[in-house]
Protein backbone atom coordinates (compact mmCIF):
# COMPACT_ATOMS: atom_id res chain seq x y z
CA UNK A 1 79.96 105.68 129.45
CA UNK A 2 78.54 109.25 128.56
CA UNK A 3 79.13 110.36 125.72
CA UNK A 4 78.48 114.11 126.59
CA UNK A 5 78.00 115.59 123.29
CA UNK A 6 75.54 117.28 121.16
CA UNK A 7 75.68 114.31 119.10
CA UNK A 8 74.04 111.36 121.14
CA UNK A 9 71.42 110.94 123.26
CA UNK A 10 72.39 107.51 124.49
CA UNK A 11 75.47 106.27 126.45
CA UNK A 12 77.88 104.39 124.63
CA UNK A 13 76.69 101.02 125.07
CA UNK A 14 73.28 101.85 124.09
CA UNK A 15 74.36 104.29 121.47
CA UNK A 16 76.39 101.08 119.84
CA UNK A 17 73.33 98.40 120.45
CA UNK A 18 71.40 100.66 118.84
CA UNK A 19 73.33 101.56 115.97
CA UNK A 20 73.77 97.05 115.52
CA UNK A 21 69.94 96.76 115.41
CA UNK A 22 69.64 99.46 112.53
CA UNK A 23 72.40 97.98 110.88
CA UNK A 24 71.14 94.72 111.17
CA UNK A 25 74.66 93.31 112.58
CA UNK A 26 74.59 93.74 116.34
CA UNK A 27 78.39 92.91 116.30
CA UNK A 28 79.40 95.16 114.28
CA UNK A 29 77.08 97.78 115.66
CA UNK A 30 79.17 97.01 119.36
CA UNK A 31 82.57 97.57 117.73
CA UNK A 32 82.03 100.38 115.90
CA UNK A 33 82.60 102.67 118.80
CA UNK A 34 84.47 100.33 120.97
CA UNK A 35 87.76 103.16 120.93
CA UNK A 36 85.71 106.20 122.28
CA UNK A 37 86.58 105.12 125.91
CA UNK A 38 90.13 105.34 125.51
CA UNK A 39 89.98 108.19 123.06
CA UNK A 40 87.79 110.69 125.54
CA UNK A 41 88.62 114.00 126.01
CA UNK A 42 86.47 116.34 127.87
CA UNK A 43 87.12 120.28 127.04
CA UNK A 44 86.76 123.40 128.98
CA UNK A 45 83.05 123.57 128.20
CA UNK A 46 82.43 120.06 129.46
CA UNK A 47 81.78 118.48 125.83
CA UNK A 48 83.43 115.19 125.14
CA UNK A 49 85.38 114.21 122.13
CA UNK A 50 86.77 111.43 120.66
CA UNK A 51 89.52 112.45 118.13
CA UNK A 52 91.48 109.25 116.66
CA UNK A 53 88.93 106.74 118.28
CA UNK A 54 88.41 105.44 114.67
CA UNK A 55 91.55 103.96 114.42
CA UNK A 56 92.06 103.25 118.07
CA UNK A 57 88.24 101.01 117.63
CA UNK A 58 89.56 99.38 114.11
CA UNK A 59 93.50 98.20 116.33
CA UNK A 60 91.04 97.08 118.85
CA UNK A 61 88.85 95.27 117.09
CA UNK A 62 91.31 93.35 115.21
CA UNK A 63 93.03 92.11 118.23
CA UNK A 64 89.29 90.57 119.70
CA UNK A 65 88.64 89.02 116.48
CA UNK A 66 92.04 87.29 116.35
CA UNK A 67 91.86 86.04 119.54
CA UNK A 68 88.08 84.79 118.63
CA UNK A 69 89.66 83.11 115.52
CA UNK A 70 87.56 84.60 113.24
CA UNK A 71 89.02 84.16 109.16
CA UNK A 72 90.73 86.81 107.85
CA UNK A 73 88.28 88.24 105.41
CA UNK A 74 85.61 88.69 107.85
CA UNK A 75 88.46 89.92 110.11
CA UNK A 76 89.57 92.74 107.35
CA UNK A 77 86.14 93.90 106.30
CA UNK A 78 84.86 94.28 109.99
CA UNK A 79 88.26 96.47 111.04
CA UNK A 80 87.66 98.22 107.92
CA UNK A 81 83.98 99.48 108.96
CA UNK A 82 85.38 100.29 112.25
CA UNK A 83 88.32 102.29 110.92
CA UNK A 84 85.60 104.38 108.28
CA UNK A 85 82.62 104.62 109.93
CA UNK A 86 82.85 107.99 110.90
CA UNK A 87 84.41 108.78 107.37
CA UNK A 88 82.53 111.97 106.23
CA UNK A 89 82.79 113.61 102.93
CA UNK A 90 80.68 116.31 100.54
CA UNK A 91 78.67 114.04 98.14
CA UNK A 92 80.40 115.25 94.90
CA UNK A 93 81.56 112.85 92.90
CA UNK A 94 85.55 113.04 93.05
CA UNK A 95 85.04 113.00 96.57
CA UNK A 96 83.08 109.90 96.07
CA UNK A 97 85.73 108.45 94.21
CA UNK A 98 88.51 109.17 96.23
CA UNK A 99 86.17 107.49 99.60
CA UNK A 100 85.78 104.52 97.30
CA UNK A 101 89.33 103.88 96.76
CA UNK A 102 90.28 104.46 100.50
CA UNK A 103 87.67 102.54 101.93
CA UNK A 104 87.28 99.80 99.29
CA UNK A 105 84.71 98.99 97.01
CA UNK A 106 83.99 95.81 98.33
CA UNK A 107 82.45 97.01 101.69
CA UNK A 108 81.52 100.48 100.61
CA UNK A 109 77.85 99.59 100.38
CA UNK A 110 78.41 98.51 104.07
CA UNK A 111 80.46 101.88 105.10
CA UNK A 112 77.03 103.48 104.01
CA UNK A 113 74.52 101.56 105.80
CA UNK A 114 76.50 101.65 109.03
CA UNK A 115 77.37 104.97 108.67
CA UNK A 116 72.78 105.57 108.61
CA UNK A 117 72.70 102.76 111.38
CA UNK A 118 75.33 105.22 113.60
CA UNK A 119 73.40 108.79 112.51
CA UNK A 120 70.02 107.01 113.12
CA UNK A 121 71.30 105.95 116.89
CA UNK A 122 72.20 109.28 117.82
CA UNK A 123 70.59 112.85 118.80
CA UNK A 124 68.16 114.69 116.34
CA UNK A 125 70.92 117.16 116.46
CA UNK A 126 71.94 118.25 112.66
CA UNK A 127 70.65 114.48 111.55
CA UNK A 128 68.67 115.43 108.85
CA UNK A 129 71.80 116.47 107.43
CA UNK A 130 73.49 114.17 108.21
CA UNK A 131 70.91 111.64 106.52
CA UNK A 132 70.63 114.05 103.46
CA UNK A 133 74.23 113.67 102.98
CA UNK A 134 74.64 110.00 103.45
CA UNK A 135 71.79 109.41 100.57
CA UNK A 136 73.50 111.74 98.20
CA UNK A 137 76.40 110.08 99.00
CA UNK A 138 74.59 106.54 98.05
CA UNK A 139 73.23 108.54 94.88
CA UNK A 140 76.53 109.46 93.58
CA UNK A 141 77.73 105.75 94.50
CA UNK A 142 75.65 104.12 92.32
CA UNK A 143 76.14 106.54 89.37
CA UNK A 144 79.66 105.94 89.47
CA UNK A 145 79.07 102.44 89.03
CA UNK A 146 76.12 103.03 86.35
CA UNK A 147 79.38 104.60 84.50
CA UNK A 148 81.99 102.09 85.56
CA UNK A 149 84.35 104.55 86.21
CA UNK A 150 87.73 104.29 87.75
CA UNK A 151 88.63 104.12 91.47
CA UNK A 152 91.33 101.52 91.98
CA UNK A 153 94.38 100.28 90.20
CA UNK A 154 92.44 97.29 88.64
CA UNK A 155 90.05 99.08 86.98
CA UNK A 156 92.67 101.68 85.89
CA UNK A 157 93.75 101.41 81.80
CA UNK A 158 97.12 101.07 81.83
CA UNK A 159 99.46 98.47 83.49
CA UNK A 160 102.54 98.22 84.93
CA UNK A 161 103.52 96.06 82.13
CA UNK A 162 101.98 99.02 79.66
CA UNK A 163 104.64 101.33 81.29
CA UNK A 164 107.36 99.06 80.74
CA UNK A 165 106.51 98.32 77.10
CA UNK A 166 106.44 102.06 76.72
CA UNK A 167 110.34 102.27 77.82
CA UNK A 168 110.13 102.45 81.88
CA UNK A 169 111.97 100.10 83.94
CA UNK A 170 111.09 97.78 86.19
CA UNK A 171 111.10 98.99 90.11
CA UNK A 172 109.66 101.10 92.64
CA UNK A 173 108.95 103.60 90.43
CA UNK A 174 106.28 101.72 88.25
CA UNK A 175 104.23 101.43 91.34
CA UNK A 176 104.66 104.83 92.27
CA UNK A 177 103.45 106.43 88.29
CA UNK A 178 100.39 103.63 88.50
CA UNK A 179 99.56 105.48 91.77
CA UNK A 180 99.82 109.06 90.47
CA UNK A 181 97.77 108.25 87.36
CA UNK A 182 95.03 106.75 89.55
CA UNK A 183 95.11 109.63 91.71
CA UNK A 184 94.67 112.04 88.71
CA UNK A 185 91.60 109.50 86.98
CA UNK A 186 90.08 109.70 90.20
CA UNK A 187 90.02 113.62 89.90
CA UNK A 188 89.27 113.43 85.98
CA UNK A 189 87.56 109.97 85.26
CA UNK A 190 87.35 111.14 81.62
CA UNK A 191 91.20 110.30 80.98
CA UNK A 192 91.09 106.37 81.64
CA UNK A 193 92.35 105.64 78.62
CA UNK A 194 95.41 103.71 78.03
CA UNK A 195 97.03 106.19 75.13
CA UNK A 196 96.32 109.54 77.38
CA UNK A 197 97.88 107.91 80.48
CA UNK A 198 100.95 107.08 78.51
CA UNK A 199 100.69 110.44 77.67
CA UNK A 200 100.16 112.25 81.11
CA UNK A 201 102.79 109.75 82.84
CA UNK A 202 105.95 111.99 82.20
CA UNK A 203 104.04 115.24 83.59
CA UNK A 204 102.60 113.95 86.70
């Protein structure tokens, strides 16, 4: 299939073999893109897009590796790469953050490398930015980790059983003041501190 954009240079299959040698994961590399077919839109101009073919490649994806009886960890983190592969953001570090959380720090190394594998299979067209962006990205990563700071609910420094010691009761709504907390860490990963959350929970 063409892909009939500025973008690529390849077709679709070799745009995706491509993309699996640079990656190092072949597989991987031929899922990544495997919604674009169904996703394809051609404009008035004649360009092609592929809005939502993310999500349409990660629902696909999980219903081949089901049927191939693949375990369910490999199963999650592949769907995962499929769903965020195109997942773009400015390299500052509360954006950072806030891709960590959504993506998952256990395969965010991997959303990075096949995220250069995909740039480095397409057209020169804007790649240099593209590849500037993914390695300040990867720079902001790793000092994020240098500091430990926060980006999910189990690195976060309060509880839900914190919240209930300090007079909340148990239900729904524990989960949902956990969740605004991290949200507002991830923003200001100063405040991870169990006494200022206690603090800032009534004013979220």
């Amino acid at each position: 299939m063409f892909q009939q954009n500025h973008h690529h240079t390849f077709d679709l299959y070799n745009h995706a073999f491509t993309a699996g040698k640079e990656y190092g994961d072949v597989c991987v590399g031929l899922f990544h893109d495997i919604g674009k077919p169904a996703m394809k839109k051609i404009d008035e101009k004649g360009i092609a897009h592929f809005k939502m073919h993310d999500t349409q490649g990660a629902e696909m994806t999980k219903q081949i590796l089901r049927r191939l009886k693949f375990d369910n960890d490999t199963m999650n983190k592949v769907v995962r790469l499929v769903q965020y592969h195109d997942y773009r953001m400015p390299a500052e570090p509360k954006n950072v953050r806030r891709a960590m959380n959504k993506i998952g720090e256990d395969i965010f190394p991997y959303y990075l490398e096949v995220r250069m594998a995909d740039t480095l299979a397409q057209s020169e067209y804007l790649q240099e930015e593209k590849i500037q962006n993914i390695r300040d990205v990867q720079k902001r990563y790793e000092e994020i980790l240098e500091k430990n700071e926060c980006v999910s609910l189990k690195t976060l420094a309060v509880t839900g059983s914190d919240l209930i010691a300090n007079g909340m009761k148990p239900g729904k709504e524990i989960g949902e003041v956990l969740n605004k907390l991290l949200e507002y860490v991830i923003e200001h990963p100063e405040a991870n501190e169990k006494e200022t959350l206690l603090k800032l929970k009534d004013n979220l």
